[in-house]
Structures are given as C-alpha cells and as structure tokens.
C-alpha atoms as a PDB file:
ATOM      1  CA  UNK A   1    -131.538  89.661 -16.123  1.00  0.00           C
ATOM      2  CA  UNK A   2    -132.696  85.983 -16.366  1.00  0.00           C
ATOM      3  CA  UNK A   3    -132.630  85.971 -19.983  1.00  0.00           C
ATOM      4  CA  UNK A   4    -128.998  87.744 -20.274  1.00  0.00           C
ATOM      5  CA  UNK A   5    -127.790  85.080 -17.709  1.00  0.00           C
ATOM      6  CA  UNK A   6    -129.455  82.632 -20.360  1.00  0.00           C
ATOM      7  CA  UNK A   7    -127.750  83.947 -23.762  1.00  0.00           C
ATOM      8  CA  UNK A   8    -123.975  84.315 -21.500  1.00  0.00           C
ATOM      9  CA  UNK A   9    -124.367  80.209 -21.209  1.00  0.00           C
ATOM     10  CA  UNK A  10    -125.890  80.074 -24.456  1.00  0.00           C
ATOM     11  CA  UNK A  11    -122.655  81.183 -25.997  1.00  0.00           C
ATOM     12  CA  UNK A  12    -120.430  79.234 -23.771  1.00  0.00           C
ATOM     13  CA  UNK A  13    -121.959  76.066 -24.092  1.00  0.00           C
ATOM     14  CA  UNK A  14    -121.494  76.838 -28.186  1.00  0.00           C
ATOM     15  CA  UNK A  15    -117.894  77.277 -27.705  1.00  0.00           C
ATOM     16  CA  UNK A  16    -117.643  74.551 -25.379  1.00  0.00           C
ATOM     17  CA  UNK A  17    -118.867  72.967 -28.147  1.00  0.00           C
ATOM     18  CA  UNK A  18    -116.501  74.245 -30.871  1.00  0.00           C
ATOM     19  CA  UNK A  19    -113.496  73.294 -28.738  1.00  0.00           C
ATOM     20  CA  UNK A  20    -114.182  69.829 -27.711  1.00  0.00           C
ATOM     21  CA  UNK A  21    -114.849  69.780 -31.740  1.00  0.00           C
ATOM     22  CA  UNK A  22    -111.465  71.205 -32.090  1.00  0.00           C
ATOM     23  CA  UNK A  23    -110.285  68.754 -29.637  1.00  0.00           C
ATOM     24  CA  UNK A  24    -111.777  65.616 -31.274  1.00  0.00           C
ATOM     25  CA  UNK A  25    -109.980  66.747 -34.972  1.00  0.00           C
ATOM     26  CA  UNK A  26    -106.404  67.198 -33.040  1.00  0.00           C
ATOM     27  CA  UNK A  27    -106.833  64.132 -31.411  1.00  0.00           C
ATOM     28  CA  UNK A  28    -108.113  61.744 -34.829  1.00  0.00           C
ATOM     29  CA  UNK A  29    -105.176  63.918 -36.807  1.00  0.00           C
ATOM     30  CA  UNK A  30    -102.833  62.971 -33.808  1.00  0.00           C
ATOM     31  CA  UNK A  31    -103.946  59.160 -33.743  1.00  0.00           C
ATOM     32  CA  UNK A  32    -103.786  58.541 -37.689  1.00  0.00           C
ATOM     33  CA  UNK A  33    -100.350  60.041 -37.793  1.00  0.00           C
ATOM     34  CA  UNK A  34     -99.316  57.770 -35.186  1.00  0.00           C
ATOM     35  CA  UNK A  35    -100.738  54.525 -37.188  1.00  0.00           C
ATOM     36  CA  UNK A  36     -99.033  56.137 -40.312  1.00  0.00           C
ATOM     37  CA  UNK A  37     -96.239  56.185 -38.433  1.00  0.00           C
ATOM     38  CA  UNK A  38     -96.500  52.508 -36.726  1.00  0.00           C
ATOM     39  CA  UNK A  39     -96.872  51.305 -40.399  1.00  0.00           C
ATOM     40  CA  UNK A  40     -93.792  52.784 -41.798  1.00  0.00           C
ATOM     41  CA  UNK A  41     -92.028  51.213 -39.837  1.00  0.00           C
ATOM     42  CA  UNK A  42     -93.757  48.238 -40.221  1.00  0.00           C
ATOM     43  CA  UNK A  43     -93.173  48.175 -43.794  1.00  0.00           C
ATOM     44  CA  UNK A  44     -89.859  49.306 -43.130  1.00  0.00           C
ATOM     45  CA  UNK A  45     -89.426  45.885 -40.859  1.00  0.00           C
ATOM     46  CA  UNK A  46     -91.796  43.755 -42.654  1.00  0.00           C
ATOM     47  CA  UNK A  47     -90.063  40.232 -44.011  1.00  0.00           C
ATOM     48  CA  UNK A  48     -91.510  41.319 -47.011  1.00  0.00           C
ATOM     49  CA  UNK A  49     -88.967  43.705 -47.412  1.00  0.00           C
ATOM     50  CA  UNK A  50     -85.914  41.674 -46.268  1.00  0.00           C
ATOM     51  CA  UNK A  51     -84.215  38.656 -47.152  1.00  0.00           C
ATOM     52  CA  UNK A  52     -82.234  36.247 -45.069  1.00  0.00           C
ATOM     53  CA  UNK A  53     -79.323  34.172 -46.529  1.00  0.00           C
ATOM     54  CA  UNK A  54     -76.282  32.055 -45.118  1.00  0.00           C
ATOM     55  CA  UNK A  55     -73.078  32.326 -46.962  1.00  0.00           C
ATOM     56  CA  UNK A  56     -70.725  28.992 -46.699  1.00  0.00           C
ATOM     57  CA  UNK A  57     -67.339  28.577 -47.235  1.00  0.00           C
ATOM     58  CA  UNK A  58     -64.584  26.034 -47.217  1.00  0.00           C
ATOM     59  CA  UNK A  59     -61.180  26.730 -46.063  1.00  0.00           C
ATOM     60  CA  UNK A  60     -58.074  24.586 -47.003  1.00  0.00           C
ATOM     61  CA  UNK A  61     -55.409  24.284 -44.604  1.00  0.00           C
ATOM     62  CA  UNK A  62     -52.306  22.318 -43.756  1.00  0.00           C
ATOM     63  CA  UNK A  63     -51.870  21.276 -40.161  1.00  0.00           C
ATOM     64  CA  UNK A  64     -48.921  22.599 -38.321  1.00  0.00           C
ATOM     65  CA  UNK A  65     -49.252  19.930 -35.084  1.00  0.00           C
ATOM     66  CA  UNK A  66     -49.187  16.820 -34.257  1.00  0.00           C
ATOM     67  CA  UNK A  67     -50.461  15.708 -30.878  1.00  0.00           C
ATOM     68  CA  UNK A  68     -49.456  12.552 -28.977  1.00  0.00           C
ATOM     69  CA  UNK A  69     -51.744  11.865 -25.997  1.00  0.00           C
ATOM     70  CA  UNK A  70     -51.094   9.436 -23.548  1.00  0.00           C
ATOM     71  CA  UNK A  71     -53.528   8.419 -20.425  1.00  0.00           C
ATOM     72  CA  UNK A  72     -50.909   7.503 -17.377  1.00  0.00           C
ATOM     73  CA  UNK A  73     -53.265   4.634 -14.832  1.00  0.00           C
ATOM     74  CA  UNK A  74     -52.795   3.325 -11.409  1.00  0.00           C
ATOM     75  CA  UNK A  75     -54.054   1.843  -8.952  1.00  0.00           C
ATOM     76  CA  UNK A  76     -53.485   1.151  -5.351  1.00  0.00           C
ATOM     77  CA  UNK A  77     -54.590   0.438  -1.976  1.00  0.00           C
ATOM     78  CA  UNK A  78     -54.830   3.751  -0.834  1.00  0.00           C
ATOM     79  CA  UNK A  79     -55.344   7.156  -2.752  1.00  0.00           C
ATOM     80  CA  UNK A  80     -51.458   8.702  -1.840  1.00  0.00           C
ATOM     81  CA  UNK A  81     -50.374   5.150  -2.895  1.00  0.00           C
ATOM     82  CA  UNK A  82     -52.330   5.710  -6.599  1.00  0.00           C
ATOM     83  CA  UNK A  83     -51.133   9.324  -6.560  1.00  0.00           C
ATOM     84  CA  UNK A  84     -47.615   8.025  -6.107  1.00  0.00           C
ATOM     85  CA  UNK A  85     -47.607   5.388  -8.675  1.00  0.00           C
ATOM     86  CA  UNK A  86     -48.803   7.777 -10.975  1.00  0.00           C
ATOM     87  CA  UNK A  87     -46.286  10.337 -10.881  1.00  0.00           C
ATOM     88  CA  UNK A  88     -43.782   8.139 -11.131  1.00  0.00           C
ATOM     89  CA  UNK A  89     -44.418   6.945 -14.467  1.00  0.00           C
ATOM     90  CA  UNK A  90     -45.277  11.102 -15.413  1.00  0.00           C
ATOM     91  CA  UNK A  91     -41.746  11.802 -14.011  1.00  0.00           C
ATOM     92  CA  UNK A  92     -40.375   8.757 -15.786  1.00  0.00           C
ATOM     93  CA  UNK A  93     -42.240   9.866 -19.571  1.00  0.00           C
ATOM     94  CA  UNK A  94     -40.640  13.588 -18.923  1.00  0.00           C
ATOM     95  CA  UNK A  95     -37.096  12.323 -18.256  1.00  0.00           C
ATOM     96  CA  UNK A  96     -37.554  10.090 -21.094  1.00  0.00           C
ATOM     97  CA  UNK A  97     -38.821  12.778 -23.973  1.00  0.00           C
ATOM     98  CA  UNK A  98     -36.400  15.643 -22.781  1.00  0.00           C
ATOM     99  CA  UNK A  99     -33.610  12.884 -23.091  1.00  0.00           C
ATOM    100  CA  UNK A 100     -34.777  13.370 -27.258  1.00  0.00           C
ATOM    101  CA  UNK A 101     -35.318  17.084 -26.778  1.00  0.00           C
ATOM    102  CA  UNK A 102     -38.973  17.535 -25.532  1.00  0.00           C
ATOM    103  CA  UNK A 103     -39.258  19.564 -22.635  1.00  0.00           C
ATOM    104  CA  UNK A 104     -43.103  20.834 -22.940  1.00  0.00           C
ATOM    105  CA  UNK A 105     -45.373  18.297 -21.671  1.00  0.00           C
ATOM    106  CA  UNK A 106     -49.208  19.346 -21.276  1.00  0.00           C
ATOM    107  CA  UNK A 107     -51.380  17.821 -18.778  1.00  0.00           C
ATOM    108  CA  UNK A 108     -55.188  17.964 -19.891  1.00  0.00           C
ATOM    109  CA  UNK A 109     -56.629  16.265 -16.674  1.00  0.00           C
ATOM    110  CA  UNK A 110     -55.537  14.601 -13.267  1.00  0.00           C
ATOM    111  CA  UNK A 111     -57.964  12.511 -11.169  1.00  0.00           C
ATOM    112  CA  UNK A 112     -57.904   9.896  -8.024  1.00  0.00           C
ATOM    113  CA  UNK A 113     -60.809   8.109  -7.482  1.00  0.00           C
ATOM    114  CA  UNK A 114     -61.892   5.009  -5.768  1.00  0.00           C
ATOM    115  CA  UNK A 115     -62.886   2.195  -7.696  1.00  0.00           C
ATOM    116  CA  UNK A 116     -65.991  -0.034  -6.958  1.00  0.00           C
ATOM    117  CA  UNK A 117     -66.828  -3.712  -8.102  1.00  0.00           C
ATOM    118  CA  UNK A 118     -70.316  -5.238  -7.220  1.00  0.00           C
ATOM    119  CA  UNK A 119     -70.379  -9.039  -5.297  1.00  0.00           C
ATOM    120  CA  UNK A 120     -73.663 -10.210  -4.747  1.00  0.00           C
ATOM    121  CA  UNK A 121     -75.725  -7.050  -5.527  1.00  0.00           C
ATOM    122  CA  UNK A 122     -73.392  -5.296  -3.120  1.00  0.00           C
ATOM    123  CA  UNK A 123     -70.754  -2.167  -4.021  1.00  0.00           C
ATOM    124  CA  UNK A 124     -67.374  -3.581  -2.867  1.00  0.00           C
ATOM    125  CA  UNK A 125     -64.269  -1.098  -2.742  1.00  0.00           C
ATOM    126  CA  UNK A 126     -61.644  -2.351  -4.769  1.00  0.00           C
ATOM    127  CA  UNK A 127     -58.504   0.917  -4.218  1.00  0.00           C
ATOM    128  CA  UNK A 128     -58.280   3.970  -5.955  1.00  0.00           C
ATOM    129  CA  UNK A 129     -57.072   4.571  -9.528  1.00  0.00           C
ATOM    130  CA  UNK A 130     -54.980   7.813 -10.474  1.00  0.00           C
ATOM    131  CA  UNK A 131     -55.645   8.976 -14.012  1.00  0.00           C
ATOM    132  CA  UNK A 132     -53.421  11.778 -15.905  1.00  0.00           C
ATOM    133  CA  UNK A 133     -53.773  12.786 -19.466  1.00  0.00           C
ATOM    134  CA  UNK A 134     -51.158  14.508 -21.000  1.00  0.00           C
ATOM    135  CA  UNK A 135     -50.415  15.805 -24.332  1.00  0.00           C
ATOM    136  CA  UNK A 136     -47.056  15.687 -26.489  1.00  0.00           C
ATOM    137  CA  UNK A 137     -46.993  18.303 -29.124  1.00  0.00           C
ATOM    138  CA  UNK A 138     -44.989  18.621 -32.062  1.00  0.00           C
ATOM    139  CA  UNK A 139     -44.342  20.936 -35.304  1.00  0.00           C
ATOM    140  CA  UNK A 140     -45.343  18.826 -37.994  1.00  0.00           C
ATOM    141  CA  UNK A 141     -42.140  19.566 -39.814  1.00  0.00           C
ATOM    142  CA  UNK A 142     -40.752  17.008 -37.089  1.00  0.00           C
ATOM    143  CA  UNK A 143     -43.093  14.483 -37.241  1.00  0.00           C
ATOM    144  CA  UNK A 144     -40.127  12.081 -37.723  1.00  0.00           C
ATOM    145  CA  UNK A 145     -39.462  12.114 -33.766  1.00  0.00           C
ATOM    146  CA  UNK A 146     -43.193  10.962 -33.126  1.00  0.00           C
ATOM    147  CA  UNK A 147     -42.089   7.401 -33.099  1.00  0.00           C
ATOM    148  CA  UNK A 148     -39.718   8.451 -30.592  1.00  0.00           C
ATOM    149  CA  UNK A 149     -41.914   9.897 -28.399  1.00  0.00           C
ATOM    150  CA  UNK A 150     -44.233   6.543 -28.787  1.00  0.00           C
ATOM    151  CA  UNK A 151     -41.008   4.604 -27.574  1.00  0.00           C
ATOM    152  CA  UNK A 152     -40.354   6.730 -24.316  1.00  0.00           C
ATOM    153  CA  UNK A 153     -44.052   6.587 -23.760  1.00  0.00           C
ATOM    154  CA  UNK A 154     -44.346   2.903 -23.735  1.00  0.00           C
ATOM    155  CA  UNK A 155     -40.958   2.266 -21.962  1.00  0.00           C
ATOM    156  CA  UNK A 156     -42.159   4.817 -19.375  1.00  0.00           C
ATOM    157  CA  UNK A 157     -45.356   2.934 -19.002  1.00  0.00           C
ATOM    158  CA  UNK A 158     -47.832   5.560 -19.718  1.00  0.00           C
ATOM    159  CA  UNK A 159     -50.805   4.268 -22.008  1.00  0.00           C
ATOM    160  CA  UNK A 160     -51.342   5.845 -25.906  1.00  0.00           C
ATOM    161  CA  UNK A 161     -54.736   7.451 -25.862  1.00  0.00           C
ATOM    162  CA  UNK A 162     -54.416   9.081 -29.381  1.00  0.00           C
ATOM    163  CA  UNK A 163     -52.096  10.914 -31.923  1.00  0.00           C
ATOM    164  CA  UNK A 164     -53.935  13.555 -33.923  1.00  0.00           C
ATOM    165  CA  UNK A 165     -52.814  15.750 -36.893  1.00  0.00           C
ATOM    166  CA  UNK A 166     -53.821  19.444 -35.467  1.00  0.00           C
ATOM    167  CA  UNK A 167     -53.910  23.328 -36.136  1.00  0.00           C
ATOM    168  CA  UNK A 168     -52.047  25.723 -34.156  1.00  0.00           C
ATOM    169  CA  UNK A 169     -54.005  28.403 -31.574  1.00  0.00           C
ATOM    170  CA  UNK A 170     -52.681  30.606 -34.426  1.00  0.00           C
ATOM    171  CA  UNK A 171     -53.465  28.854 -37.164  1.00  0.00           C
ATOM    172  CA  UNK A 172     -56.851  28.461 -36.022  1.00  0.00           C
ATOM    173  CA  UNK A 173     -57.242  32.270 -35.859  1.00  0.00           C
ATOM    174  CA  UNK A 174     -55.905  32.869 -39.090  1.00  0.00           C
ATOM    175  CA  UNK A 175     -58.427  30.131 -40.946  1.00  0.00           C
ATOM    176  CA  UNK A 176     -61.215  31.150 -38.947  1.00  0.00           C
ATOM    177  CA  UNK A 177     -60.845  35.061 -40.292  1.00  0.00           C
ATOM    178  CA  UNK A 178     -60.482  33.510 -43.916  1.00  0.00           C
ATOM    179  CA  UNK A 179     -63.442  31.574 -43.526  1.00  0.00           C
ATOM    180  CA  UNK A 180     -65.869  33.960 -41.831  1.00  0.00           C
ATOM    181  CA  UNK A 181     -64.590  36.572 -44.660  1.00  0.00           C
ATOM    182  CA  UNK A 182     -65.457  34.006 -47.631  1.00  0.00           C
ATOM    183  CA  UNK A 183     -68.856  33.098 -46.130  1.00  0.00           C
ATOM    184  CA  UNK A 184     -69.933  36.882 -45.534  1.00  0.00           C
ATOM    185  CA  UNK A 185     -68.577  37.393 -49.059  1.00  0.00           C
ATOM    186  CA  UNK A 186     -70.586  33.930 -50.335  1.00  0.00           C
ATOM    187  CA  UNK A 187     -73.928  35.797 -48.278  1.00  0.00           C
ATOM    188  CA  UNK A 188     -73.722  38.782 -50.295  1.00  0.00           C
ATOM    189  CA  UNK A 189     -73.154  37.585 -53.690  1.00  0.00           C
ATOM    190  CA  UNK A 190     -76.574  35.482 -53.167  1.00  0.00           C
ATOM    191  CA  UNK A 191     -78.191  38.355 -51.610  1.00  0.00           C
ATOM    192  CA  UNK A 192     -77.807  40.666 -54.224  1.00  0.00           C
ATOM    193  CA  UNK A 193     -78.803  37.850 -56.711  1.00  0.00           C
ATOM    194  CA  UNK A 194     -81.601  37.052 -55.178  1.00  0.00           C
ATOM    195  CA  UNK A 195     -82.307  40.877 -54.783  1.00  0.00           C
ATOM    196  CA  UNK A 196     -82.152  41.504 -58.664  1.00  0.00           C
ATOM    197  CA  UNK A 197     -84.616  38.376 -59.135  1.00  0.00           C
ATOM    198  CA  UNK A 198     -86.801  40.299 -57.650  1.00  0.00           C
ATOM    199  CA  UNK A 199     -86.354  43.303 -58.951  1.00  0.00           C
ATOM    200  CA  UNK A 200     -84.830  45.693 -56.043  1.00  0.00           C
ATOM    201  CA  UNK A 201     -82.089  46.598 -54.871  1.00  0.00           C
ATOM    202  CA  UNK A 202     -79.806  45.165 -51.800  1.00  0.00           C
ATOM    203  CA  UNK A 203     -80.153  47.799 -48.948  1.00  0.00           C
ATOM    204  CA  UNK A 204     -78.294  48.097 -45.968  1.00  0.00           C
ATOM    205  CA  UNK A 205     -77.479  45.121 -43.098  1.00  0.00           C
ATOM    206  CA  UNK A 206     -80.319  44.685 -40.697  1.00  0.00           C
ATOM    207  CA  UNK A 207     -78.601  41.794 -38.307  1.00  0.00           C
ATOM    208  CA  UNK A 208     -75.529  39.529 -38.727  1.00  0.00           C
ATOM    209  CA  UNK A 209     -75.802  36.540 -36.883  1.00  0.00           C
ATOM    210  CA  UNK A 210     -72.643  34.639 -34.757  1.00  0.00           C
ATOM    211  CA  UNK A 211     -70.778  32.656 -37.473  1.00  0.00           C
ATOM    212  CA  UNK A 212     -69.390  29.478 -37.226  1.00  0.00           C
ATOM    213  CA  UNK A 213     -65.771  27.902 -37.928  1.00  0.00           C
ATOM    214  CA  UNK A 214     -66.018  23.771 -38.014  1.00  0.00           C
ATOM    215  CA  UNK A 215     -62.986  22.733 -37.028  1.00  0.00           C
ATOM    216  CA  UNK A 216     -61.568  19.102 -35.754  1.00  0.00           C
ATOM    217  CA  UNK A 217     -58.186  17.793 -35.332  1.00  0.00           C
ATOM    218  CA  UNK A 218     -57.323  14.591 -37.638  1.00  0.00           C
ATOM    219  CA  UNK A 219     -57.169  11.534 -36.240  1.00  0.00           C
ATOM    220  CA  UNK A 220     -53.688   9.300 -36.964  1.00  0.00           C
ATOM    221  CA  UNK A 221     -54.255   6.758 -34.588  1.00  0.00           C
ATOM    222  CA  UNK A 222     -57.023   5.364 -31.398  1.00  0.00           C
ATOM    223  CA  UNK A 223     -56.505   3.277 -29.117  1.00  0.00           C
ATOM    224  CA  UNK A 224     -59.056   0.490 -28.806  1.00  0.00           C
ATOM    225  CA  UNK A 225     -60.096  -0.126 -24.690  1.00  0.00           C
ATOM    226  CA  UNK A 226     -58.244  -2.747 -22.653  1.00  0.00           C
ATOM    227  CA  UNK A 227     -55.233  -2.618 -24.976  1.00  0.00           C
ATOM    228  CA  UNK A 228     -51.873  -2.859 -23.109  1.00  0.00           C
ATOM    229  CA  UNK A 229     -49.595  -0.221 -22.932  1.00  0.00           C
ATOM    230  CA  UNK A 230     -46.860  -1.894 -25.212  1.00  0.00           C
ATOM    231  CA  UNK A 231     -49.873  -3.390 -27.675  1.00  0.00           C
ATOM    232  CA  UNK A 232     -51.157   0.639 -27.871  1.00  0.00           C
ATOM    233  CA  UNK A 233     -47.328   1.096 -28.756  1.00  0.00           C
ATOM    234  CA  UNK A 234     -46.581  -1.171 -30.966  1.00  0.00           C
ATOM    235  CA  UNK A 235     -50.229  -0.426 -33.185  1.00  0.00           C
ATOM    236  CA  UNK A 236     -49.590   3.316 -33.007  1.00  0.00           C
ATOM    237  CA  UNK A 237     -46.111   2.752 -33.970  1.00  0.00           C
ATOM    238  CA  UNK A 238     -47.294   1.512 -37.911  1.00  0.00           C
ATOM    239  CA  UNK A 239     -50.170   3.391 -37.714  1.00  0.00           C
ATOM    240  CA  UNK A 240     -47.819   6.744 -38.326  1.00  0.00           C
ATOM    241  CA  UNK A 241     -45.448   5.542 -40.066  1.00  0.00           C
ATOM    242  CA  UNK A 242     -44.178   7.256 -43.425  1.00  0.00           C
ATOM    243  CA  UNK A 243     -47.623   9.970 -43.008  1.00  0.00           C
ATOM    244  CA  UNK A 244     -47.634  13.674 -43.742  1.00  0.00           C
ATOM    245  CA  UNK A 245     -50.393  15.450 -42.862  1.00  0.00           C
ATOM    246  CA  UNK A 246     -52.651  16.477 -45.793  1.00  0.00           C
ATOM    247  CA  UNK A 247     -54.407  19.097 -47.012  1.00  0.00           C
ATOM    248  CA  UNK A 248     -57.446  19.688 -45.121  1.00  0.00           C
ATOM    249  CA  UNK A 249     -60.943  21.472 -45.211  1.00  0.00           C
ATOM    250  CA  UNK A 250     -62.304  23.576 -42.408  1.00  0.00           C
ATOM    251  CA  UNK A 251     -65.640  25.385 -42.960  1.00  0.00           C
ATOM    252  CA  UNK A 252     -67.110  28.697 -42.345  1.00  0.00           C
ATOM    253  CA  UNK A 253     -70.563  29.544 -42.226  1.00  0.00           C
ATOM    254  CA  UNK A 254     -72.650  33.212 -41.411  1.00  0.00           C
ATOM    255  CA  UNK A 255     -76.475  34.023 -41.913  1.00  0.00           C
ATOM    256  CA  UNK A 256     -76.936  38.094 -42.323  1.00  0.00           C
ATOM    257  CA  UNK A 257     -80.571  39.983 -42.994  1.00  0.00           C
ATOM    258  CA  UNK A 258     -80.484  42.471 -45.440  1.00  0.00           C
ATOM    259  CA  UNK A 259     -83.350  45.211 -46.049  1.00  0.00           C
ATOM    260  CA  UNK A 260     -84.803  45.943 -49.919  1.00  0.00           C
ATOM    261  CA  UNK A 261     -84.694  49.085 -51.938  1.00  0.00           C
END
C-alpha cells in the first residue's frame, strides 16, 4: 500500500516536472519572440534608417496693397474730454478720405489712459491721452491717391505712423501654398539624393513637420518719434513719391522624415 502510494507521487512529481519544463520552453520561446519583435521595430524606427531634411524655397510676389497708418492723439483733463477730442479728428479723417472716395477705414487699436509725470520722486497726474490707430488701405494699382490720403490725414490732424507696401489676405494664401509646395518639393529632391548616396532607396513619410511662410509687409515710409503731424506729412509726402512696389521675395520652409529601403 505504502509503496503504491509512493510510485502514484513518483510519477506525478515526474510530470510535474515535464510540464513546468514545458512551461519554461513556452515561456523563453514567448519572451525571445517578443525581443525579436521589440527590435524590428526598433530597426524599423532606428535614425539609422531615416533621414531628416528641410526643403527651402523662395517665392516672388508683387504686392497688391498699400497701407497708410495713422496714430490719432489727445489729451485732456478728463478721460470723456480725451475720448472726445479724439473722435473728432477720426470723424474729421473719414469725412475727409470719403470726400476722395475712401469709405473703408480700419481701426487696429483704441485706448484712454492717464498720463503720469514724476516731480520730486513723486508720480504726478498730468490728464488722460486717447490713442486710435487706424489703417488706410489701397489697391496698389491706385497708389496715385496715397498722397491724397496723406493730405486729408494731416489736414484732419491725425499723426502718420507708417505707409507699407503689403499682400492681400488672399494673396497671402495663394504664396503661402506656392511656397510650402516648392519647399516639400526642394525636401524630396535632397532626400532621395541623399538616399542614393547611400545606397537605398527613399521609403515612405514618417513625420512632416509645421512649415513656415516668412512674410513682412514693405516699409515706404516711418515716422521718427516727436515729429509733428504736418512734419510726418510733409516727409511721407516725398518719401512715396513716383514708387511702385517691386518685386518681392517671401520664403517657405518644411522639414519631413523619411524611412530607408
């Protein structure tokens, strides 16, 4: 009896044996398939296996606006009393430029604030001031009536801030598809170059990153600080006289990763 009990557990404990055994192969044969795994994809990812490259390109274009911006001041006692002042010259420059057939005036910014001067290390309240920026613009094809505009400006009493040579919401659009097309264009020509260097082939896109469209307005004229509102005139007046706006270059710029073959 004893020694049947014995050769029952004898034999069990053997196949315990054989299946923890069994157990230990599935489990190495299920961990170095998942390393195998982890390094394909590894080398799939690896840098060694990609390349990186930013395409460039340079857009001409012709500006379609120009921009006249004038910065209307006052100052007064009180804050209404600055407010006041202020849109009395706006009202004034409005009459003035729909009187030549401008009727779209843009204001960029409106602010009353008090103003502050400092007597004997103390802060001293010297009124409020009334700022308003606003913006004239104009198809460049009549460019002829900016010194128009200058003159209602000045007789109006509103200040010259700047005149700027600029591209249309539309135009903008239109260059910036050009250019991001030319610069992902430029990124792929010097991928697969540098691809056949090496002796592979140009696989597929891993990433694109954002691209970028450089793009400032052209500066005809600035006016200096402290200038007087007929001095700003006067200056700005030669300072656009008998110019066309050039051709211009606005740049486009996009990195992309691609993989090897």
């Amino acid at each position: 009896m004893h020694q049947s009990i014995f050769i029952d557990n004898f034999k069990n404990t053997k196949f315990l044996n054989k299946y923890m055994e069994k157990g230990v192969k599935i489990t190495g044969i299920i961990g170095i398939t998942i390393i195998i795994v982890v390094i394909l994809i590894l080398s799939f990812l690896s840098p060694s296996n990609t390349i990186s490259v930013n395409g460039q390109s340079q857009v001409e274009a012709i500006p379609d606006l120009v921009t006249v911006n004038f910065n209307i001041e006052s100052i007064a006692d009180t804050a209404v009393e600055a407010k006041d002042k202020n849109s009395e010259i706006y009202n004034n420059l409005v009459e003035k430029l729909e009187i030549i057939g401008i009727d779209d005036v843009k204001t960029s910014n409106f602010n009353v604030y008090p103003e502050y001067d400092w007597e004997d290390g103390n802060r001293v309240e010297k009124g409020y001031k009334a700022t308003h920026f606003v913006t004239v613009e104009l198809p460049t094809e009549e460019s002829e009536k900016i010194s128009e505009v200058i003159d209602a400006g000045v007789n109006a009493g509103a200040l010259i801030s700047y005149i700027n040579f600029e591209l249309s919401e539309y135009l903008q659009k239109e260059k910036k598809s050009e250019a991001i097309i030319r610069a992902t264009e430029d990124a792929k020509d010097k991928a697969e170059a540098m691809a056949e260097g090496l002796g592979k082939k140009l696989g597929k896109i891993i990433s694109v990153s954002d691209s970028n469209f450089d793009y400032n307005p052209w500066p005809l004229y600035s006016t200096k600080e402290n200038v007087a509102v007929a001095e700003a005139g006067a200056i700005a007046m030669d300072a656009v006289q008998s110019i066309h706006p050039d051709e211009q270059i606005v740049y486009g710029s996009v990195a992309v990763v691609y993989k090897l073959g």
